[in-house]
N, C-alpha and C. Protein backbone atom coordinates (compact mmCIF):
# COMPACT_ATOMS: atom_id res chain seq x y z
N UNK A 1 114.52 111.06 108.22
CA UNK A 1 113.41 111.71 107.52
C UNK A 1 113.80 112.03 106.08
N UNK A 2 112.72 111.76 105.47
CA UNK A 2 112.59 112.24 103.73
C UNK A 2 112.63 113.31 103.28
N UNK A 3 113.13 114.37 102.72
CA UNK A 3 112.05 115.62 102.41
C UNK A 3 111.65 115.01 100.97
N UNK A 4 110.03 115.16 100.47
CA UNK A 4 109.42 114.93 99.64
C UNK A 4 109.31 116.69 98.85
N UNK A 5 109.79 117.10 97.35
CA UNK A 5 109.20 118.68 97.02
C UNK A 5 108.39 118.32 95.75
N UNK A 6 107.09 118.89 95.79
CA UNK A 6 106.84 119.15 94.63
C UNK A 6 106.78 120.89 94.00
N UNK A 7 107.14 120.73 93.00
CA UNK A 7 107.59 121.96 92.35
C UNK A 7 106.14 122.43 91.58
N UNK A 8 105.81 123.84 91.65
CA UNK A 8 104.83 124.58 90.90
C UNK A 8 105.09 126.29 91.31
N UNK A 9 103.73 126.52 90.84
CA UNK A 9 103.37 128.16 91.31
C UNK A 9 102.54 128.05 92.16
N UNK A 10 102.39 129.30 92.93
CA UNK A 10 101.37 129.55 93.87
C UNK A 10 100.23 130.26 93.38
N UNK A 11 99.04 129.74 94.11
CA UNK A 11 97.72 130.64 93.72
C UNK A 11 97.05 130.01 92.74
N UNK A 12 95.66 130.04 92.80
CA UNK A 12 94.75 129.50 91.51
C UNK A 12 95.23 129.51 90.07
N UNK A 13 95.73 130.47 89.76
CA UNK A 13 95.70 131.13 88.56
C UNK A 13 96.90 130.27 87.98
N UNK A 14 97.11 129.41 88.57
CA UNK A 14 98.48 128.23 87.95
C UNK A 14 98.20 126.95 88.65
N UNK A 15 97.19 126.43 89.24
CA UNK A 15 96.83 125.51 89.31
C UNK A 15 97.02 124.50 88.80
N UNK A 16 95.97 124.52 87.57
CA UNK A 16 96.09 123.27 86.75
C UNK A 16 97.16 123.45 85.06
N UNK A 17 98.10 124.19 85.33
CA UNK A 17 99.43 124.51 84.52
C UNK A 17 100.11 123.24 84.65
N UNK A 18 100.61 123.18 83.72
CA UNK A 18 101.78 121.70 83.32
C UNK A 18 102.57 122.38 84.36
N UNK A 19 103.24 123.48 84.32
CA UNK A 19 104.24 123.48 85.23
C UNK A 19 103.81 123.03 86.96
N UNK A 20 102.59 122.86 87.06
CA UNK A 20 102.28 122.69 88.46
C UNK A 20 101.89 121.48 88.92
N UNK A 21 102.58 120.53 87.78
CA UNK A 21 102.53 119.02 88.17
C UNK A 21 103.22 118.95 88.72
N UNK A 22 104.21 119.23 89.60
CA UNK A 22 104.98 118.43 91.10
C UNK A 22 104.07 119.15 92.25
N UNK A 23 103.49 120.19 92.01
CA UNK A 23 102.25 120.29 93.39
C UNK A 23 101.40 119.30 93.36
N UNK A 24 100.71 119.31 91.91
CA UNK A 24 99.37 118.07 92.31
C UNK A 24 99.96 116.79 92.39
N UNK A 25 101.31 116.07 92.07
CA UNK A 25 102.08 115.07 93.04
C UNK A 25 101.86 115.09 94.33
N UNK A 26 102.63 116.25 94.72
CA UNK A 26 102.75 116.13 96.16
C UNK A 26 101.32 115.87 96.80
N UNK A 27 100.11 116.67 96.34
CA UNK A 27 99.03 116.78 96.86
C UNK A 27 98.31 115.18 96.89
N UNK A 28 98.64 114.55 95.67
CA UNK A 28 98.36 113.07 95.33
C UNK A 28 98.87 112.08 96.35
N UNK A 29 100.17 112.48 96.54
CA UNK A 29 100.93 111.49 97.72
C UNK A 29 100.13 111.96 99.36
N UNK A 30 99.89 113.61 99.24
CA UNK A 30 99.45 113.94 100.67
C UNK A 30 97.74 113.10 101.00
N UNK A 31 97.24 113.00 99.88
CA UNK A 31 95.73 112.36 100.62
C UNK A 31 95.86 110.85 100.32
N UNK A 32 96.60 109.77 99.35
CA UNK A 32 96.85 108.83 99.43
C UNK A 32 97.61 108.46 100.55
N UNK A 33 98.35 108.71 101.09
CA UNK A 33 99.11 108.33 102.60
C UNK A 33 98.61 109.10 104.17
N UNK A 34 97.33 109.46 103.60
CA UNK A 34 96.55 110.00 105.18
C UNK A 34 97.92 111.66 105.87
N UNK A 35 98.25 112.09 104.81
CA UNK A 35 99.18 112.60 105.72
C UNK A 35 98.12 113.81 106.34
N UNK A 36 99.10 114.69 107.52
CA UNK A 36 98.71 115.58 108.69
C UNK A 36 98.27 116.72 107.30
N UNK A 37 97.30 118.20 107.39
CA UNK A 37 96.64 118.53 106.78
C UNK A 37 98.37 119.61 106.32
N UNK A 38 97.85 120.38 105.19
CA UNK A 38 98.75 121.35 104.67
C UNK A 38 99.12 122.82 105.73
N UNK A 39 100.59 122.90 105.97
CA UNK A 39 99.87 124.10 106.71
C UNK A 39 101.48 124.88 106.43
N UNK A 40 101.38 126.59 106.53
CA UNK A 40 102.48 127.25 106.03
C UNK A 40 103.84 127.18 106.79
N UNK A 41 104.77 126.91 106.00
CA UNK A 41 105.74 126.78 107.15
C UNK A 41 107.45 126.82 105.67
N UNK A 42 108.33 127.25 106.40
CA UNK A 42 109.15 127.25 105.38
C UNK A 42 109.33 127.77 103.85
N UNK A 43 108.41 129.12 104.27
CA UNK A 43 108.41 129.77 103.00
C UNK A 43 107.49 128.82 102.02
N UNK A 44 106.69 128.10 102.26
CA UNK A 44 105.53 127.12 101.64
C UNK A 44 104.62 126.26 102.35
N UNK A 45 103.92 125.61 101.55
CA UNK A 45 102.72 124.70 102.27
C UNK A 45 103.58 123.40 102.97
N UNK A 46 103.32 122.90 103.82
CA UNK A 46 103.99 121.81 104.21
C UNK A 46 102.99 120.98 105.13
N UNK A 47 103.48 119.49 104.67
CA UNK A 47 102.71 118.16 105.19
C UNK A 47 103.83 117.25 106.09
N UNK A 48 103.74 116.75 107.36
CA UNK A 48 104.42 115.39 107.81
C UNK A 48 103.25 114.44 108.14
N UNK A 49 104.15 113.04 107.46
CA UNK A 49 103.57 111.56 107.23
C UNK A 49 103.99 110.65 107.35
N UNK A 50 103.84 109.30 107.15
CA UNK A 50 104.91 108.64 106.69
C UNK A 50 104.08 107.77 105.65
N UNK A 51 105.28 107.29 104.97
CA UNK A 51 105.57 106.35 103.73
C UNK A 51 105.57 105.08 103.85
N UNK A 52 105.03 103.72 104.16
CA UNK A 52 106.06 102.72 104.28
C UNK A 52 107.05 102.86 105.56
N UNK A 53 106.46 103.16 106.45
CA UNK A 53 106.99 103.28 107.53
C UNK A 53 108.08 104.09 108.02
N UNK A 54 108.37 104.76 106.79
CA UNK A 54 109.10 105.75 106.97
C UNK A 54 108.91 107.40 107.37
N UNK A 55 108.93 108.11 107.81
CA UNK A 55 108.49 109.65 108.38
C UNK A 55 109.31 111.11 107.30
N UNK A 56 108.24 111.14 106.62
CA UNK A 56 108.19 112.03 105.42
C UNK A 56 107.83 113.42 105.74
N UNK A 57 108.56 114.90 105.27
CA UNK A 57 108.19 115.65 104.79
C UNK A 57 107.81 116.12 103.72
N UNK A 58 106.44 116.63 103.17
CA UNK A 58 106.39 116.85 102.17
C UNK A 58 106.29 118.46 101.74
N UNK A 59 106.92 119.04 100.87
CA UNK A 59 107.18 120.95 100.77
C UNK A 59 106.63 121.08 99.33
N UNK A 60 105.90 122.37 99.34
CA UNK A 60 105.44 122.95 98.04
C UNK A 60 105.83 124.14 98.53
N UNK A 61 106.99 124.77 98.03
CA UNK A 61 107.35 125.95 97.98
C UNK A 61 106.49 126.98 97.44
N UNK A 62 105.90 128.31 98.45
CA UNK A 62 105.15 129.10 97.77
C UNK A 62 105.96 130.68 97.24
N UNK A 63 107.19 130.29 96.83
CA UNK A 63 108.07 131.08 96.38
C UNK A 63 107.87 131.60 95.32
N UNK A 64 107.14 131.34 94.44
CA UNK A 64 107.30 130.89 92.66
C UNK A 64 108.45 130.23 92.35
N UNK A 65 108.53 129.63 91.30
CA UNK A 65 109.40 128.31 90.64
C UNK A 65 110.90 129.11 90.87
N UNK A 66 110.99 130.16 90.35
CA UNK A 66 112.60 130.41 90.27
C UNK A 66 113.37 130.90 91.27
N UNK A 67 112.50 130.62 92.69
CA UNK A 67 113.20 130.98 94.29
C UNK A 67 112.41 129.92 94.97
N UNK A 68 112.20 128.50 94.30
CA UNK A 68 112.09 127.39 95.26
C UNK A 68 113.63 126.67 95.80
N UNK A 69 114.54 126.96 95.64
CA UNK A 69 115.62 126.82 96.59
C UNK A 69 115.73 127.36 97.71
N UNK A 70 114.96 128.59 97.84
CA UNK A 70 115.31 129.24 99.11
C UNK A 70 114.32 128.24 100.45
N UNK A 71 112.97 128.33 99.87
CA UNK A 71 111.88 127.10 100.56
C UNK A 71 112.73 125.85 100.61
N UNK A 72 113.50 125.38 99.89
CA UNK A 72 113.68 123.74 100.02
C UNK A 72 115.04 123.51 101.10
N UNK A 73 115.84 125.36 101.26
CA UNK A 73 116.70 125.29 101.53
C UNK A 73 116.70 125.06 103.37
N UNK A 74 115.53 125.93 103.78
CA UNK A 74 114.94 126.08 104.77
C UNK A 74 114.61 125.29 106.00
N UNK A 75 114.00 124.15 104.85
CA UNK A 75 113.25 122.95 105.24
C UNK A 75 114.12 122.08 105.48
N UNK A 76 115.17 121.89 104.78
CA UNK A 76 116.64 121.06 104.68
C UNK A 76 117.25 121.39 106.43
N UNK A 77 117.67 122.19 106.05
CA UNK A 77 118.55 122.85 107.36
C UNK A 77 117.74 122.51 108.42
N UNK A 78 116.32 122.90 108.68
CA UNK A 78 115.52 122.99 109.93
C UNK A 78 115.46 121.60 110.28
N UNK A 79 115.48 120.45 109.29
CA UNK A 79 115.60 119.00 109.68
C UNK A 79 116.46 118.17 109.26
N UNK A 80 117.59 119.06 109.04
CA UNK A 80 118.65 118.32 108.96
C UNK A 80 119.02 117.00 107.80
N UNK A 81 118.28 117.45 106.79
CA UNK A 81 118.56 116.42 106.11
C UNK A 81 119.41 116.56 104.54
N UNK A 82 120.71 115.93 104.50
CA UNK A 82 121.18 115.65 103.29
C UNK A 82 120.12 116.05 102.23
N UNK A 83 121.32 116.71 101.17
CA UNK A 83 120.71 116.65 99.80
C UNK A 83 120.16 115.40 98.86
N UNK A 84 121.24 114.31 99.11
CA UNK A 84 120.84 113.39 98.99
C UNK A 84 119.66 112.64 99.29
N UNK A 85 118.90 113.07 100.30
CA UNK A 85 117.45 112.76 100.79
C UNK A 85 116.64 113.30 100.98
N UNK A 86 116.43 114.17 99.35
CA UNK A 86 115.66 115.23 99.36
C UNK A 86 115.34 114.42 97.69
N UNK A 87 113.80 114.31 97.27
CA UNK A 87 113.16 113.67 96.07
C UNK A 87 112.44 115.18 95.79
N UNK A 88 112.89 115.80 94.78
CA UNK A 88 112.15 116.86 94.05
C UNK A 88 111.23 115.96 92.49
N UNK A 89 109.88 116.48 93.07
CA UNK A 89 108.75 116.17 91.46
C UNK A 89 108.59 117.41 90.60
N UNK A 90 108.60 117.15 89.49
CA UNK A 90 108.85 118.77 88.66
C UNK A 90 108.21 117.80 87.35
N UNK A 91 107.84 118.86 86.55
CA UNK A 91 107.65 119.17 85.25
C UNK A 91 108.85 118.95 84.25
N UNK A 92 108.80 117.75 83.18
CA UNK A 92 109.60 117.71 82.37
C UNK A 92 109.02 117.80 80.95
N UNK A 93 109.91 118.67 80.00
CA UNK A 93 109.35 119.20 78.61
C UNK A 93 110.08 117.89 77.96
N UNK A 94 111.41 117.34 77.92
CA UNK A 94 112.11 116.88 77.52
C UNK A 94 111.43 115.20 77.41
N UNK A 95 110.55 115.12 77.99
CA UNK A 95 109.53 113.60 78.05
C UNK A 95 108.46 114.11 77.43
N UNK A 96 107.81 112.94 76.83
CA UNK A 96 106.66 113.14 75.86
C UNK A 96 105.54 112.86 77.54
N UNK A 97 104.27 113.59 76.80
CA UNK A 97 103.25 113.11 78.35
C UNK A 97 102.89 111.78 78.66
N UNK A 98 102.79 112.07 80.01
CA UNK A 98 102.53 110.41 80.50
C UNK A 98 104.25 109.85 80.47
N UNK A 99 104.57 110.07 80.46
CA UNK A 99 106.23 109.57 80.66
C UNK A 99 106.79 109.84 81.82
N UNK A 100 107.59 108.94 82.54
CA UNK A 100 108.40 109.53 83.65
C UNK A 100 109.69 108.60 84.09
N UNK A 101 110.52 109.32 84.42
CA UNK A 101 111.81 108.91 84.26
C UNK A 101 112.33 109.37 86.39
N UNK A 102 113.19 108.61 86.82
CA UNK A 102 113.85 108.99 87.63
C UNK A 102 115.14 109.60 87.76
N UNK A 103 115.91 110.17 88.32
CA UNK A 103 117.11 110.76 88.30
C UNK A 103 117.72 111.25 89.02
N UNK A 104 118.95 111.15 89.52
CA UNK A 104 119.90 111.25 90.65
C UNK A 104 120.86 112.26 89.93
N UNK A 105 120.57 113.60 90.74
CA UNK A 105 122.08 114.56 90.15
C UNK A 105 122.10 115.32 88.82
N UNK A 106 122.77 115.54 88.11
CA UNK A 106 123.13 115.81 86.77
C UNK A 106 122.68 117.62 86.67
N UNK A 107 122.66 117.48 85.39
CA UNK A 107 122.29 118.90 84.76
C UNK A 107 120.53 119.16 84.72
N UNK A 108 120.18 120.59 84.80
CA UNK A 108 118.63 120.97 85.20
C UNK A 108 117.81 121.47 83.80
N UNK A 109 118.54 121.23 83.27
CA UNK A 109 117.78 121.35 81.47
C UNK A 109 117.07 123.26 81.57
N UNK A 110 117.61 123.98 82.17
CA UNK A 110 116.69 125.22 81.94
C UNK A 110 115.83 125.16 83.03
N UNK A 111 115.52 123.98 83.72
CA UNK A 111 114.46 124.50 85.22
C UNK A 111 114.40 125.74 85.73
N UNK A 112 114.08 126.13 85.75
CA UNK A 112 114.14 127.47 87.05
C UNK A 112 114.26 126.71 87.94
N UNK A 113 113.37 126.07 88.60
CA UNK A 113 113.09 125.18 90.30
C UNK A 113 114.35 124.69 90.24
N UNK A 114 114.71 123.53 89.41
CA UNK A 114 115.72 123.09 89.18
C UNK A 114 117.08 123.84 90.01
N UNK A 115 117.20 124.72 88.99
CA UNK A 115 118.33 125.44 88.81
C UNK A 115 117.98 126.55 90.40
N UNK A 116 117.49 126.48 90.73
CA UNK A 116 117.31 127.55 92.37
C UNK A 116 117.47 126.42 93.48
N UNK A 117 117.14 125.34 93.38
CA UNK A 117 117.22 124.40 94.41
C UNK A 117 118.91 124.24 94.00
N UNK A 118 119.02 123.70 93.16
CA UNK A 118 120.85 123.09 93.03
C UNK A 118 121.78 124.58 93.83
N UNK A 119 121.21 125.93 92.92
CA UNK A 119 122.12 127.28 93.61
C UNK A 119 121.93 127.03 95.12
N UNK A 120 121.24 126.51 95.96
CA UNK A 120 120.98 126.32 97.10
C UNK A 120 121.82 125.09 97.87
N UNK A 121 121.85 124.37 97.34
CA UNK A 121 121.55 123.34 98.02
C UNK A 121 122.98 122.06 97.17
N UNK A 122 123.18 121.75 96.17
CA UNK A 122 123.88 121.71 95.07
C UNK A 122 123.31 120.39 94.13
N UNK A 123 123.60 119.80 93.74
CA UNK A 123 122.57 119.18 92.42
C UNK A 123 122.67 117.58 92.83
N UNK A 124 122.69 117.04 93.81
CA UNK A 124 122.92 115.59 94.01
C UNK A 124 121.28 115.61 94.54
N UNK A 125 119.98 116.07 94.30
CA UNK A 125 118.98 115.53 95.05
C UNK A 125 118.61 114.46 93.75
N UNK A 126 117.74 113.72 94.27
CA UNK A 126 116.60 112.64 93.26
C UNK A 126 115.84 113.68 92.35
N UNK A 127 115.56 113.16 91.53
CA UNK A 127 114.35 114.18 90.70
C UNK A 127 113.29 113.00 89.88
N UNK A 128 111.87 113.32 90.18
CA UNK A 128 111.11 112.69 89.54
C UNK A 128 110.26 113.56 88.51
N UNK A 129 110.88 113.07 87.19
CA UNK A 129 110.65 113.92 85.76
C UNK A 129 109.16 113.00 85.17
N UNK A 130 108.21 114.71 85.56
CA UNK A 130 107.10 114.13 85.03
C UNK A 130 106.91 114.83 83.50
N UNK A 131 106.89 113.82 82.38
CA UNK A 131 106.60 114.58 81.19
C UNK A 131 105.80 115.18 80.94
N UNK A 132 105.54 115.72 80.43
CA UNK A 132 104.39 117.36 79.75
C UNK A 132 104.43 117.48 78.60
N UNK A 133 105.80 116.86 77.71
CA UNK A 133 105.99 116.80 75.96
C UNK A 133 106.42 118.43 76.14
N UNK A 134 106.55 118.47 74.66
CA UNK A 134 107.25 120.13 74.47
C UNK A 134 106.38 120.92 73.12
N UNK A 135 106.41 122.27 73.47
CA UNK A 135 105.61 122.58 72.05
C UNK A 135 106.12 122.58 70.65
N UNK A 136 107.54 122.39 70.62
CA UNK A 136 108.10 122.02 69.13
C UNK A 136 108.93 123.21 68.75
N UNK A 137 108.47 124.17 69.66
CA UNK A 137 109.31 125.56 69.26
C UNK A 137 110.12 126.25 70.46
N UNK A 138 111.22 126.46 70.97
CA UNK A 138 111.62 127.25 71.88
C UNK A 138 111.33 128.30 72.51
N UNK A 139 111.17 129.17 71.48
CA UNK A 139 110.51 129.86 72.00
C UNK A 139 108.93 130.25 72.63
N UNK A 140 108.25 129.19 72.58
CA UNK A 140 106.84 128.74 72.76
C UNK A 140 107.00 127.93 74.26
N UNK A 141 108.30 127.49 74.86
CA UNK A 141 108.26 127.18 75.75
C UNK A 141 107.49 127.72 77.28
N UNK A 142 108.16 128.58 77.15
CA UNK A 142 107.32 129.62 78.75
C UNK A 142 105.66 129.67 78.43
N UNK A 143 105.37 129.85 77.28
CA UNK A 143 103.69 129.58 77.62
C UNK A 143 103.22 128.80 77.45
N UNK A 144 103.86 127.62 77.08
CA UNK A 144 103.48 126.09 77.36
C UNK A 144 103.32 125.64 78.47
N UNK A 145 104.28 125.76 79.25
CA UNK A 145 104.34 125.66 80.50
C UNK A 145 103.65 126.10 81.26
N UNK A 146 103.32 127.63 81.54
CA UNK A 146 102.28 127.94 82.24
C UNK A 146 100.93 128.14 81.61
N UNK A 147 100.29 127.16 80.78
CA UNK A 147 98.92 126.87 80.34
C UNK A 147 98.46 126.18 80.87
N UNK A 148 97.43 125.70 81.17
CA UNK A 148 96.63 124.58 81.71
C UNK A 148 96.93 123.25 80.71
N UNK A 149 96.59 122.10 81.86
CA UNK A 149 96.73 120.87 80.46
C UNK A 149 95.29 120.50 79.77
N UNK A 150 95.47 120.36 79.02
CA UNK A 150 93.73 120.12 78.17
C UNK A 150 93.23 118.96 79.16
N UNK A 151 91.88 119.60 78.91
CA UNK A 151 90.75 118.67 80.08
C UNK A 151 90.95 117.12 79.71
N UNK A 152 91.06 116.97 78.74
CA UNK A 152 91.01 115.57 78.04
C UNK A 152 92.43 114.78 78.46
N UNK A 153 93.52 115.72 78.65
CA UNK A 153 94.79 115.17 79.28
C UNK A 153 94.68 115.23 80.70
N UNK A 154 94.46 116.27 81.25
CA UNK A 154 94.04 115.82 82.88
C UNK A 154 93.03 114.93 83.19
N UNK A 155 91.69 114.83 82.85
CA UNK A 155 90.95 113.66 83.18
C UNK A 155 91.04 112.56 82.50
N UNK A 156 92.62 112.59 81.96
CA UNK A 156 93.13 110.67 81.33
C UNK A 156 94.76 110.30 81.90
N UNK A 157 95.60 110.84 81.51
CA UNK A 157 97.08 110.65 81.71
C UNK A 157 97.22 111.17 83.19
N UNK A 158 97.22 112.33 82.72
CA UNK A 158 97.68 113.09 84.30
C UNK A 158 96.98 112.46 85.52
N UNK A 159 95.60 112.61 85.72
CA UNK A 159 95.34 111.53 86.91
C UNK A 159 95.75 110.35 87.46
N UNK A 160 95.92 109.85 86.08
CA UNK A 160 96.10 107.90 85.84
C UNK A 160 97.71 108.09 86.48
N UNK A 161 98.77 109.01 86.44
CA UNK A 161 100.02 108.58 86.68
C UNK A 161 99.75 109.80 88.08
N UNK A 162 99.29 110.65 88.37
CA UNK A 162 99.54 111.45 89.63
C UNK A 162 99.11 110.26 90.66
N UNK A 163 97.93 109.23 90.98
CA UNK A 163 97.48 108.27 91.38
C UNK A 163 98.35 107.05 91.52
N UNK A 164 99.48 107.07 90.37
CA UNK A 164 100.33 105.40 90.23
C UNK A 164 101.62 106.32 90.97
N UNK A 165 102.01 107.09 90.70
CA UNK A 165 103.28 107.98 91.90
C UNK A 165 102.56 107.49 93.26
N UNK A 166 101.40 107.54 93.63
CA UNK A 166 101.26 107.73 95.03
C UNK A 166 101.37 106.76 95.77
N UNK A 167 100.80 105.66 94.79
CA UNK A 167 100.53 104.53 94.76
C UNK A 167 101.69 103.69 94.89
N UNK A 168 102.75 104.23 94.19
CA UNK A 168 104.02 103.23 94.19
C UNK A 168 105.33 104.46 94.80
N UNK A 169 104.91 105.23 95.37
CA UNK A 169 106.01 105.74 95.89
C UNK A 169 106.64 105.24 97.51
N UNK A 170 106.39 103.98 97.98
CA UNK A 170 106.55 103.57 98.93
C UNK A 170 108.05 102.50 97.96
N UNK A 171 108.13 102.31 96.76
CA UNK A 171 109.26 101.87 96.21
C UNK A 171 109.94 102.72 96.28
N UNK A 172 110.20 103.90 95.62
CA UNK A 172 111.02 104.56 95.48
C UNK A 172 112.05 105.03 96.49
N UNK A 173 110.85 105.61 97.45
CA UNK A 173 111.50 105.51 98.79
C UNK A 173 112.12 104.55 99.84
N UNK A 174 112.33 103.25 98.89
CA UNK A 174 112.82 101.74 99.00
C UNK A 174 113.83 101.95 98.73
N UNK A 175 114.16 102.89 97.12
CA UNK A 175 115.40 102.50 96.38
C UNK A 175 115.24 101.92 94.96
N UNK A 176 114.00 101.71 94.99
CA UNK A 176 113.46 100.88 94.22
C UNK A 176 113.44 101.79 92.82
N UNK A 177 114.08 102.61 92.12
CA UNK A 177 113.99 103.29 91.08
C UNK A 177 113.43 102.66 89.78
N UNK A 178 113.89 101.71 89.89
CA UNK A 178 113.66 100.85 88.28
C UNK A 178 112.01 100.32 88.38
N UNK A 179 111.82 99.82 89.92
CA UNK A 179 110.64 99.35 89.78
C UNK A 179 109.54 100.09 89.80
N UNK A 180 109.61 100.91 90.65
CA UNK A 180 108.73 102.55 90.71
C UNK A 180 108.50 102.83 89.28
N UNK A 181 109.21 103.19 88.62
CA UNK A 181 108.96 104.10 86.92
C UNK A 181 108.14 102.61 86.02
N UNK A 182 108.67 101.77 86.41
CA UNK A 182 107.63 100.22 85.53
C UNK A 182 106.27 100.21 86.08
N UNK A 183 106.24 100.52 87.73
CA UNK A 183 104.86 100.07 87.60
C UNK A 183 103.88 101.91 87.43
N UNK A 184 104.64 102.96 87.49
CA UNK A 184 104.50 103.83 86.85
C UNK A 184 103.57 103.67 85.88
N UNK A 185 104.51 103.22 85.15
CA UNK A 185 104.30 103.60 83.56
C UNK A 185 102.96 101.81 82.75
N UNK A 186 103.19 101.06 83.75
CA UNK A 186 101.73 100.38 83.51
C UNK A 186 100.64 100.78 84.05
N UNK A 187 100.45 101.57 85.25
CA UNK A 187 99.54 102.42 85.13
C UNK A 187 98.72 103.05 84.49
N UNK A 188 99.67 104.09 83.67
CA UNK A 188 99.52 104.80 82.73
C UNK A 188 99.15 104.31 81.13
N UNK A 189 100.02 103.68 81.04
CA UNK A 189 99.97 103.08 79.69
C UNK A 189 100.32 101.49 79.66
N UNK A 190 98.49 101.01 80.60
CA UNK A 190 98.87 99.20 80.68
C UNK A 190 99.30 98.61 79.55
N UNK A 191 100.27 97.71 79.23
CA UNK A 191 100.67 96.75 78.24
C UNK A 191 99.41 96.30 77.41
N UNK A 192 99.90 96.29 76.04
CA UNK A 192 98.90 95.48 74.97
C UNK A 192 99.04 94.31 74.78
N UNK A 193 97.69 93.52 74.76
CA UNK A 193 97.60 92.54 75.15
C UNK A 193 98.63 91.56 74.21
N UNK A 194 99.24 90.57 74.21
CA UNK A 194 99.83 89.75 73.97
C UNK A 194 99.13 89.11 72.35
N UNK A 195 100.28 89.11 71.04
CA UNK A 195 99.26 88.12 70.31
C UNK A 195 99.69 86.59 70.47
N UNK A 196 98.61 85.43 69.81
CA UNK A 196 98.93 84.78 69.77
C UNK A 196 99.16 84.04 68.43
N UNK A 197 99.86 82.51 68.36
CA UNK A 197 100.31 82.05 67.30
C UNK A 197 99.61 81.55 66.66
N UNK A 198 97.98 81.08 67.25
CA UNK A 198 97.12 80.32 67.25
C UNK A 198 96.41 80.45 66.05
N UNK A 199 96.04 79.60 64.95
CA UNK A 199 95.39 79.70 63.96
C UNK A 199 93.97 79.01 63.71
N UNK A 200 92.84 79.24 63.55
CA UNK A 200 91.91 78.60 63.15
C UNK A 200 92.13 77.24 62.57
N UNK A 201 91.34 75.84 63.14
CA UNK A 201 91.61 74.83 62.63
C UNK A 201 91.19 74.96 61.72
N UNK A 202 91.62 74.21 60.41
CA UNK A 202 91.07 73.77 59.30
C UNK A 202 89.60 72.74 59.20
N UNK A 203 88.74 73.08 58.35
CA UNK A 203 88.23 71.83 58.28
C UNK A 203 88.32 70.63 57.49
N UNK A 204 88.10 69.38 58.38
CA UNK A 204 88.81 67.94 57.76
C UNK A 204 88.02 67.79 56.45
């Protein structure tokens, strides 16, 4: 078994927050793959499904962001599964929007989620870094994050790639890292069209 996390806040009032793009992931993957309905369990909402034939948990910790280790820790233990086979979706400032990158391990850039799952658990899970862009100032960070994304970015980018995750996360969960984030990211931002060399004939 998989554990699948997407990372956010709990409750309306952070809904549609940049930071609560690894919930509406998870939620994207939960009605694209028919999974079983949401229901509380593990200190959060939780879904089982499968993937590509594989048998998935999926966790939205209803901890708030900076004690989603304790939820992911929970869920781990109760099914026994390696860190290693645990795919956390989160919010990345460090990507411009519409961007997304995969990643195995390393350092948590300031996460809270991040940084509470690794104190838990320790830092070898997958991470799928969904960009959000950054506001340009540091200290402008924390209320960037928990703002809503402009209507015009949720009903264009954000749908178009929460839809191509769901869509192509039966790679990932292949192994398939390189190919997952390509067809990602044509999703999102299909290729321009090709020019050609071709010149108007002359007339004789």
């Amino acid at each position: 078994m998989r554990l699948i996390v997407g990372l956010g806040n709990p409750g309306p009032h952070y809904a549609r927050n940049r930071h609560n793009v690894g919930f509406m992931a998870a939620d994207a993957i939960a009605r694209a793959h028919g999974f079983a309905p949401w229901r509380k369990k593990f200190a959060g909402e939780y879904a089982e499904g499968t993937i590509g034939g594989a048998r998935v948990a999926l966790l939205k910790p209803m901890t708030y962001m900076n004690e989603s280790g304790q939820s992911v820790a929970e869920a781990a233990r109760f099914f026994k599964i390696p860190v290693e086979d645990i795919v956390v979706l989160h919010d990345e400032i460090d990507l411009a929007p519409g961007k997304l990158r995969v990643k195995k391990g390393g350092g948590n850039a300031g996460h809270n989620g991040l940084d509470s799952i690794a104190d838990h658990l320790g830092p070898d899970f997958l991470r799928v870094r969904i960009g959000v862009g950054h506001p340009g100032d540091p200290e402008r960070v924390a209320d960037y994050v928990l703002a809503d994304f402009a209507k015009a970015e949720h009903d264009g980018w954000v749908e178009k790639m929460l839809a191509a995750i769901a869509d192509e996360f039966p790679r990932l969960l292949a192994g398939d890292d390189g190919g997952f984030m390509s067809r990602v990211a044509a999703a999102v931002q299909p290729p321009k069209p090709k020019k050609t060399d071709e010149t108007p004939a002359k007339d004789s």
